[in-house]
Protein backbone atom coordinates (compact mmCIF):
# COMPACT_ATOMS: atom_id res chain seq x y z
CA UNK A 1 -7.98 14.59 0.04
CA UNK A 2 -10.23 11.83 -1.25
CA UNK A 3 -8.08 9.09 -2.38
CA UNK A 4 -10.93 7.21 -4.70
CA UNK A 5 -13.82 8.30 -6.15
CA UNK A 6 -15.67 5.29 -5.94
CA UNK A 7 -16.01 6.16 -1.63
CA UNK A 8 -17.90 9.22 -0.80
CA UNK A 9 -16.07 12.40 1.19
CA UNK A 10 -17.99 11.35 4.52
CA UNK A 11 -16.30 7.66 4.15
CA UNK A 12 -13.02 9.45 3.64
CA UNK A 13 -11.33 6.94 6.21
CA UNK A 14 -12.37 3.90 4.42
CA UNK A 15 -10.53 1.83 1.70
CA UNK A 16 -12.39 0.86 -1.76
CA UNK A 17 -12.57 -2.46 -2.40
CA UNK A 18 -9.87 -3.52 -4.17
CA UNK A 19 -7.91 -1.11 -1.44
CA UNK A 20 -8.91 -3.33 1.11
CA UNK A 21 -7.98 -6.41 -0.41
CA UNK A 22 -4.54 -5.42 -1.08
CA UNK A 23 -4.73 -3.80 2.47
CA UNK A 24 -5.49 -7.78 4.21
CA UNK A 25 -2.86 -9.26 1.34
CA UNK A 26 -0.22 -6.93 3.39
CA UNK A 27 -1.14 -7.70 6.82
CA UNK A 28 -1.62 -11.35 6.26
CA UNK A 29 2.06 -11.69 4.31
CA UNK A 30 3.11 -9.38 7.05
CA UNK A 31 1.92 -12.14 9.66
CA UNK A 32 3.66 -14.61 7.66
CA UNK A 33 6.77 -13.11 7.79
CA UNK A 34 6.84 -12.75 3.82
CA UNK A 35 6.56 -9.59 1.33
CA UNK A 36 4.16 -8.49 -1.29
CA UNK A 37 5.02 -8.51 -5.20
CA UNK A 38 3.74 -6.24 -8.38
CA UNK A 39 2.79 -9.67 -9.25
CA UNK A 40 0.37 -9.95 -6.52
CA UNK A 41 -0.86 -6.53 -6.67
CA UNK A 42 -1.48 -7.12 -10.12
CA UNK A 43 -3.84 -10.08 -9.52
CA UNK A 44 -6.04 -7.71 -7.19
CA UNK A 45 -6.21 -5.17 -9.78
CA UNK A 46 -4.30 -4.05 -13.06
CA UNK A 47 -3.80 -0.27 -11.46
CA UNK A 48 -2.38 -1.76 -8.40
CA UNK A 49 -0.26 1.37 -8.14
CA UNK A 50 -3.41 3.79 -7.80
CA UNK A 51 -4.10 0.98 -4.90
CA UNK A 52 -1.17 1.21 -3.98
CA UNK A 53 -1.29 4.76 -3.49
CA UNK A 54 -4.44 4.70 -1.66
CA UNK A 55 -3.05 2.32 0.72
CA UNK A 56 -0.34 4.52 1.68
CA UNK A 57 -2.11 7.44 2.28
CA UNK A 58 -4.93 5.37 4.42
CA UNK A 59 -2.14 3.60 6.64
CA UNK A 60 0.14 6.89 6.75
CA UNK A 61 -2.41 8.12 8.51
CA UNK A 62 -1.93 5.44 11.23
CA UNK A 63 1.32 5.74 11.91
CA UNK A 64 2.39 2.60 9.21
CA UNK A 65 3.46 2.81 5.50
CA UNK A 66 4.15 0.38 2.47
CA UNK A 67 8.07 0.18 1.45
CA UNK A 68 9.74 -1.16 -1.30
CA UNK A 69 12.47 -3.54 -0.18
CA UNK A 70 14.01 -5.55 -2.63
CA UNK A 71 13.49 -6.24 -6.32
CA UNK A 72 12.90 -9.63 -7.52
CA UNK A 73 15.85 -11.38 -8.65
CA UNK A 74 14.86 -13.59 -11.07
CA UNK A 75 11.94 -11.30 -12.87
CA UNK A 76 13.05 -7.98 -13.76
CA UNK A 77 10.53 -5.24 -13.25
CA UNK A 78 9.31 -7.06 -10.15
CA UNK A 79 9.29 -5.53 -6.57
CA UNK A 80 8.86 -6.15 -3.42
CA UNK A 81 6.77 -4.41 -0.59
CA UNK A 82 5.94 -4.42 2.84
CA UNK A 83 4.33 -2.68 5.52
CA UNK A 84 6.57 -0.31 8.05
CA UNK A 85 6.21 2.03 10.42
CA UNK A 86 5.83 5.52 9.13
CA UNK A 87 8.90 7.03 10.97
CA UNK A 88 10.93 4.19 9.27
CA UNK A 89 9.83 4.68 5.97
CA UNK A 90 11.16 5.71 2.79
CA UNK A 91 8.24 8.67 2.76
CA UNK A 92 9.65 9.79 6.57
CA UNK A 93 9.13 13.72 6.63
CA UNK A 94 7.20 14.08 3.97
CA UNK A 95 4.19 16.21 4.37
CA UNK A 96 2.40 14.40 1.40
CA UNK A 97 1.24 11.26 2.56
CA UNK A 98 0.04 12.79 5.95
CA UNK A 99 -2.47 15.68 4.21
């Protein structure tokens, strides 16, 4: 399944740009012990949930996954995400992040 058509079917593996950048915003929150928001999905690009997406199917693949876990408090409509393992996600069991 090619996630974006912007990277060709032999570069299946790979993340599109803006993919990637939300990719290293996860792990570098992640190594700062903090979450990810819409908000700052939003600043990487305005369909940060087809990013989103993406993401999830590249790091289901390795065993990890992106959960919501709270929602903001003091700006409704605004979540919060971060990066799990697979077996611990919401998505657990779920053939369609894996095909």
């Amino acid at each position: 399944m090619l996630l974006n058509p912007s990277v060709s079917a032999g570069d299946e593996g790979r993340l599109g740009r803006q993919g990637r950048a939300m990719l290293d915003l996860f792990r570098g929150r992640a190594r700062a012990g903090y979450t990810v928001s819409t908000l700052d999905m939003a600043a990487i690009g305005c369909q940060y949930n087809a990013r989103l997406n993406e993401v999830r199917h590249y790091l289901a693949r390795r065993g990890e996954f992106i959960d919501k876990v709270a929602a903001d408090k003091q700006v409704e409509g605004v979540y919060h995400y971060q990066i799990v393992p697979f077996e611990k996600s919401e998505f657990a069991g779920k053939d369609k992040f894996l095909d």
